[in-house]
N, C-alpha and C. Protein backbone atom coordinates (compact mmCIF):
# COMPACT_ATOMS: atom_id res chain seq x y z
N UNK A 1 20.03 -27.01 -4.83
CA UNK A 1 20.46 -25.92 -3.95
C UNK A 1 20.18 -24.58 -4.60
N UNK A 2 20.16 -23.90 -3.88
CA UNK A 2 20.17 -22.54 -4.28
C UNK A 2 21.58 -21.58 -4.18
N UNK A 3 21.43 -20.46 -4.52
CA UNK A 3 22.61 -19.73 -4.91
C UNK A 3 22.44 -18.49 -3.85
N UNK A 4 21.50 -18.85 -2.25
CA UNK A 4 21.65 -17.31 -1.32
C UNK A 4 23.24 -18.10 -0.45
N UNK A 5 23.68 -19.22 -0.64
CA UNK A 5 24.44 -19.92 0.32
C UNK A 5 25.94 -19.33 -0.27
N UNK A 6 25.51 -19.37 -1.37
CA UNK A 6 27.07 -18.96 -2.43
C UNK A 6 27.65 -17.32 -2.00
N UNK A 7 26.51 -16.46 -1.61
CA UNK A 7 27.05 -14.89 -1.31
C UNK A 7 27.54 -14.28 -0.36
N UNK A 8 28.17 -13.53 -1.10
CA UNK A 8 28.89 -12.95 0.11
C UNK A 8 28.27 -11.96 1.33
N UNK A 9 28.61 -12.04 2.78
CA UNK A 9 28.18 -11.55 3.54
C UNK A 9 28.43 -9.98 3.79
N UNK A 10 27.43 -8.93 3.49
CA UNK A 10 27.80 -7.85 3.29
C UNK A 10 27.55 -6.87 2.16
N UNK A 11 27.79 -5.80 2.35
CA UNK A 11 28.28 -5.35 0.78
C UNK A 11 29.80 -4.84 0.95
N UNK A 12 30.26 -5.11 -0.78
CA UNK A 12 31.89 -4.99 -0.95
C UNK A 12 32.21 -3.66 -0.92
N UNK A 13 33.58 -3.47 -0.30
CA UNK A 13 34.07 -2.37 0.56
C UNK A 13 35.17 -2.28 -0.67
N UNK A 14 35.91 -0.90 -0.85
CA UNK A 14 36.98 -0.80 -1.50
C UNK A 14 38.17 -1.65 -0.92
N UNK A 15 39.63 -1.82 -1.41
CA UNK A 15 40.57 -2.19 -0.35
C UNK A 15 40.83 -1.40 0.45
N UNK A 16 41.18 -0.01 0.19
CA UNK A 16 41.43 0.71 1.37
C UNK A 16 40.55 1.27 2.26
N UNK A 17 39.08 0.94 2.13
CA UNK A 17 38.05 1.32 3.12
C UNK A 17 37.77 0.44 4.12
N UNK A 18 37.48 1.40 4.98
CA UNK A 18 36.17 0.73 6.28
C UNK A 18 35.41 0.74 6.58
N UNK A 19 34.36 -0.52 7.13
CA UNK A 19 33.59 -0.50 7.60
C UNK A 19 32.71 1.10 8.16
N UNK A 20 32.09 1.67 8.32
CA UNK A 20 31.49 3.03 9.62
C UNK A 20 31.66 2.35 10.41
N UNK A 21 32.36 2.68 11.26
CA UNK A 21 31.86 2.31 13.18
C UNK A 21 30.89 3.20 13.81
N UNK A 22 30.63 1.94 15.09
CA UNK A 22 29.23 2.86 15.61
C UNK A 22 29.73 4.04 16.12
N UNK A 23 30.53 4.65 16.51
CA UNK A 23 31.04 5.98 16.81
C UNK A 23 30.79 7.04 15.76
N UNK A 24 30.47 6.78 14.94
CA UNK A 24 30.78 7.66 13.53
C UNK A 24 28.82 7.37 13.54
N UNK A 25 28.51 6.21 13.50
CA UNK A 25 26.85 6.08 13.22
C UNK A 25 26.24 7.14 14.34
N UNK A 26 26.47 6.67 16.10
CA UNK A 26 25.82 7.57 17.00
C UNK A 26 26.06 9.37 16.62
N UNK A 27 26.83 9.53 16.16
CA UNK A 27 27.64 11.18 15.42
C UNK A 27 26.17 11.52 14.80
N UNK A 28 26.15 10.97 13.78
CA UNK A 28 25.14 11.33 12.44
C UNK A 28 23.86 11.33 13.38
N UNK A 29 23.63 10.22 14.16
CA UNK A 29 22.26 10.13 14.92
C UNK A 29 21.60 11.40 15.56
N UNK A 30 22.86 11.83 16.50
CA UNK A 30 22.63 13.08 17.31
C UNK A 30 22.96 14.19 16.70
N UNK A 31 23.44 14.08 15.61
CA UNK A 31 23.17 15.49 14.86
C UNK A 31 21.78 15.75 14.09
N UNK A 32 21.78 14.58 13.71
CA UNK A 32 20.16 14.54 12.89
C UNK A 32 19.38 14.82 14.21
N UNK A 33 18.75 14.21 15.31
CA UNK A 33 18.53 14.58 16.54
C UNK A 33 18.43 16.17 16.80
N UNK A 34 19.27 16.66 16.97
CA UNK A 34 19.88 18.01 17.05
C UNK A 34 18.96 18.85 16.07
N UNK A 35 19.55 18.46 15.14
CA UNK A 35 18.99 19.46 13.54
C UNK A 35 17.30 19.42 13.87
N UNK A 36 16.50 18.30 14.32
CA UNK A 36 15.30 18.37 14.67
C UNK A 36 14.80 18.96 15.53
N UNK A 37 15.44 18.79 16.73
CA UNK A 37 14.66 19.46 18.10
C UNK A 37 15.14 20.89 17.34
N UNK A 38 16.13 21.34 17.00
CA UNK A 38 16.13 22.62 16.33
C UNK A 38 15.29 23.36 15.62
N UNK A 39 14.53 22.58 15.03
CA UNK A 39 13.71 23.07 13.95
C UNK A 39 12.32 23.09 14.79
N UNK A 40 11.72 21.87 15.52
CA UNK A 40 10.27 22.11 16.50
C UNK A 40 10.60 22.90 17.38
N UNK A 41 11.90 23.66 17.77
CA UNK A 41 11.69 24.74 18.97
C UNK A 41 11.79 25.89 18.34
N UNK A 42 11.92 26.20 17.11
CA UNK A 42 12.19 27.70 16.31
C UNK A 42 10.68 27.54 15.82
N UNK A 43 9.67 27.02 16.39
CA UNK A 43 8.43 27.10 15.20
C UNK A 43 7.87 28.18 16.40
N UNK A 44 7.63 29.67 16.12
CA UNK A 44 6.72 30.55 16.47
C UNK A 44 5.27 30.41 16.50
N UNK A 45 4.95 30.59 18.05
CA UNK A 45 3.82 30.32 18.14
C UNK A 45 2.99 31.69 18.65
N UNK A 46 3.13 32.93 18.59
CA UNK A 46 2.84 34.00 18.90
C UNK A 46 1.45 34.48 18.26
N UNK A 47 1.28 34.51 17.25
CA UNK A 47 0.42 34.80 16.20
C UNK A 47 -0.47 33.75 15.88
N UNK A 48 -0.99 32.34 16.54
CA UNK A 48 -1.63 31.63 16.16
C UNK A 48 -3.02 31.86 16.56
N UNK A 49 -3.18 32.25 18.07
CA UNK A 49 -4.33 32.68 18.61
C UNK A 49 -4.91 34.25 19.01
N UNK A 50 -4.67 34.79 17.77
CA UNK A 50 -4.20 35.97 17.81
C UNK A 50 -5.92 36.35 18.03
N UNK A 51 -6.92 36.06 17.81
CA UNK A 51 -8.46 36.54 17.96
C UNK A 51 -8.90 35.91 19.49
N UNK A 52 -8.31 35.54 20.16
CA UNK A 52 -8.56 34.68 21.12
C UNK A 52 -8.33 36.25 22.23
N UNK A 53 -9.25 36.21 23.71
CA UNK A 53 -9.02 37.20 24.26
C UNK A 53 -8.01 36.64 25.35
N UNK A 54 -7.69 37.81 26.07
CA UNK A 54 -6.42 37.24 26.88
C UNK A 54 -7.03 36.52 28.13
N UNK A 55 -6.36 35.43 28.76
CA UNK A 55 -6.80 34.41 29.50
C UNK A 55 -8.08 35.20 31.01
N UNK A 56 -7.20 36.64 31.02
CA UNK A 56 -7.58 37.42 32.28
C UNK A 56 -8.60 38.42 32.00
N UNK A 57 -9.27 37.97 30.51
CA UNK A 57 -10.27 39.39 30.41
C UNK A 57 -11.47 39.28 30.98
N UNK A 58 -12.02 38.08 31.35
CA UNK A 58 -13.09 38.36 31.53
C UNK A 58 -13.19 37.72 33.49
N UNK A 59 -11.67 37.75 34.32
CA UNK A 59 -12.12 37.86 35.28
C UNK A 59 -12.60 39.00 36.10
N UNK A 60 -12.97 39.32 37.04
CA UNK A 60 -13.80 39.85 37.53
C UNK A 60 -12.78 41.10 38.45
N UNK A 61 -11.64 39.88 39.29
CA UNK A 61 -11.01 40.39 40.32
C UNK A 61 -10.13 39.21 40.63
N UNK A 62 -9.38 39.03 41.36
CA UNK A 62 -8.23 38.54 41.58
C UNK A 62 -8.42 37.03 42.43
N UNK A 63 -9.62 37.12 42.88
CA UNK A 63 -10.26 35.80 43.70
C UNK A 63 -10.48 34.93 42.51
N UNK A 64 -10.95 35.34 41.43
CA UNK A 64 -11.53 34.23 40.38
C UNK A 64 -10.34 33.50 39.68
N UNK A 65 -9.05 34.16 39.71
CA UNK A 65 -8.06 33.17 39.10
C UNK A 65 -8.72 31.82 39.62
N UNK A 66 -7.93 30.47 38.12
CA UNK A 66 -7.96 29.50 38.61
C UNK A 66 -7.12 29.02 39.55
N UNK A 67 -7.79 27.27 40.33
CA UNK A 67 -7.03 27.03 41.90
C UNK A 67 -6.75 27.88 42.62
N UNK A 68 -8.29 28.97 42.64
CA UNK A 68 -8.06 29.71 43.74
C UNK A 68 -9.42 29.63 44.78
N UNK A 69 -9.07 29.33 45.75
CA UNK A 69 -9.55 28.52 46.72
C UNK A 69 -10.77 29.74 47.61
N UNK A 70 -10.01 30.96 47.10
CA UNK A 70 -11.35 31.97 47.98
C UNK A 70 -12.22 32.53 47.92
N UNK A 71 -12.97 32.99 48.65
CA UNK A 71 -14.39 33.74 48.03
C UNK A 71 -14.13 35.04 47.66
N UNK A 72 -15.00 35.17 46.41
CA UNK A 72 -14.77 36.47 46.10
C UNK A 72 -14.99 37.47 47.03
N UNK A 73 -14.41 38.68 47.07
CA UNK A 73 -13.99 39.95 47.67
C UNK A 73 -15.41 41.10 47.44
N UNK A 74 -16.13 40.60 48.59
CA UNK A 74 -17.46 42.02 48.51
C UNK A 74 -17.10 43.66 49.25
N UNK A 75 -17.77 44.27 48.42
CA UNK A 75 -17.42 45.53 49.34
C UNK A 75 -17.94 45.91 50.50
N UNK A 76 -17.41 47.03 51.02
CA UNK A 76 -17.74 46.72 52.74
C UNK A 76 -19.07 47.83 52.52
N UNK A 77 -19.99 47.50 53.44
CA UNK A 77 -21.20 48.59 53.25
C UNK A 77 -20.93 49.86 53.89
N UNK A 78 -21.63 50.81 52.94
CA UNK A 78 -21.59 52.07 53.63
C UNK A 78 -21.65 52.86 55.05
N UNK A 79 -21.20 53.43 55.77
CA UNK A 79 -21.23 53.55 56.79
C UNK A 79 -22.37 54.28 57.15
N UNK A 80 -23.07 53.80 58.10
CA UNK A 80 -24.53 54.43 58.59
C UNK A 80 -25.53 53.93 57.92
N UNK A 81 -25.17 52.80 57.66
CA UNK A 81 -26.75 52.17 56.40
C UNK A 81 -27.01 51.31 56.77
């Protein structure tokens, strides 16, 4: 035989301690949780694409936004021409 049959189940607790309950485990979970989404939503992203031009510089006029469905806007011809 071997000697895993002989041990005890667990590790030994003081006498006057307890077990954690899962109430106390889910606690730690969602704070750790917490402490994270905390930290990926404070990461500043302002300054990353800072050489990049702005999305609207090089449209034309207001028809060229994207999902925009109309024809661009010609001017009307001169009168008498």
């Amino acid at each position: 035989m071997n000697d895993i049959a002989d041990r005890d189940a667990g590790p030994a607790l003081a006498p006057n301690e307890r077990p954690m309950g899962t109430g106390k485990r889910w606690a730690i979970l969602l704070g750790f949780a917490a402490l994270v989404m905390g930290a990926a939503l404070s990461v500043d992203h302002k300054n990353d694409a800072r050489d990049a031009p702005p999305p609207n510089a090089a449209a034309p006029g207001p028809a060229s936004t994207p999902g925009s469905a109309a024809a661009p806007v010609t001017p009307a011809p001169p009168p008498g021409g």
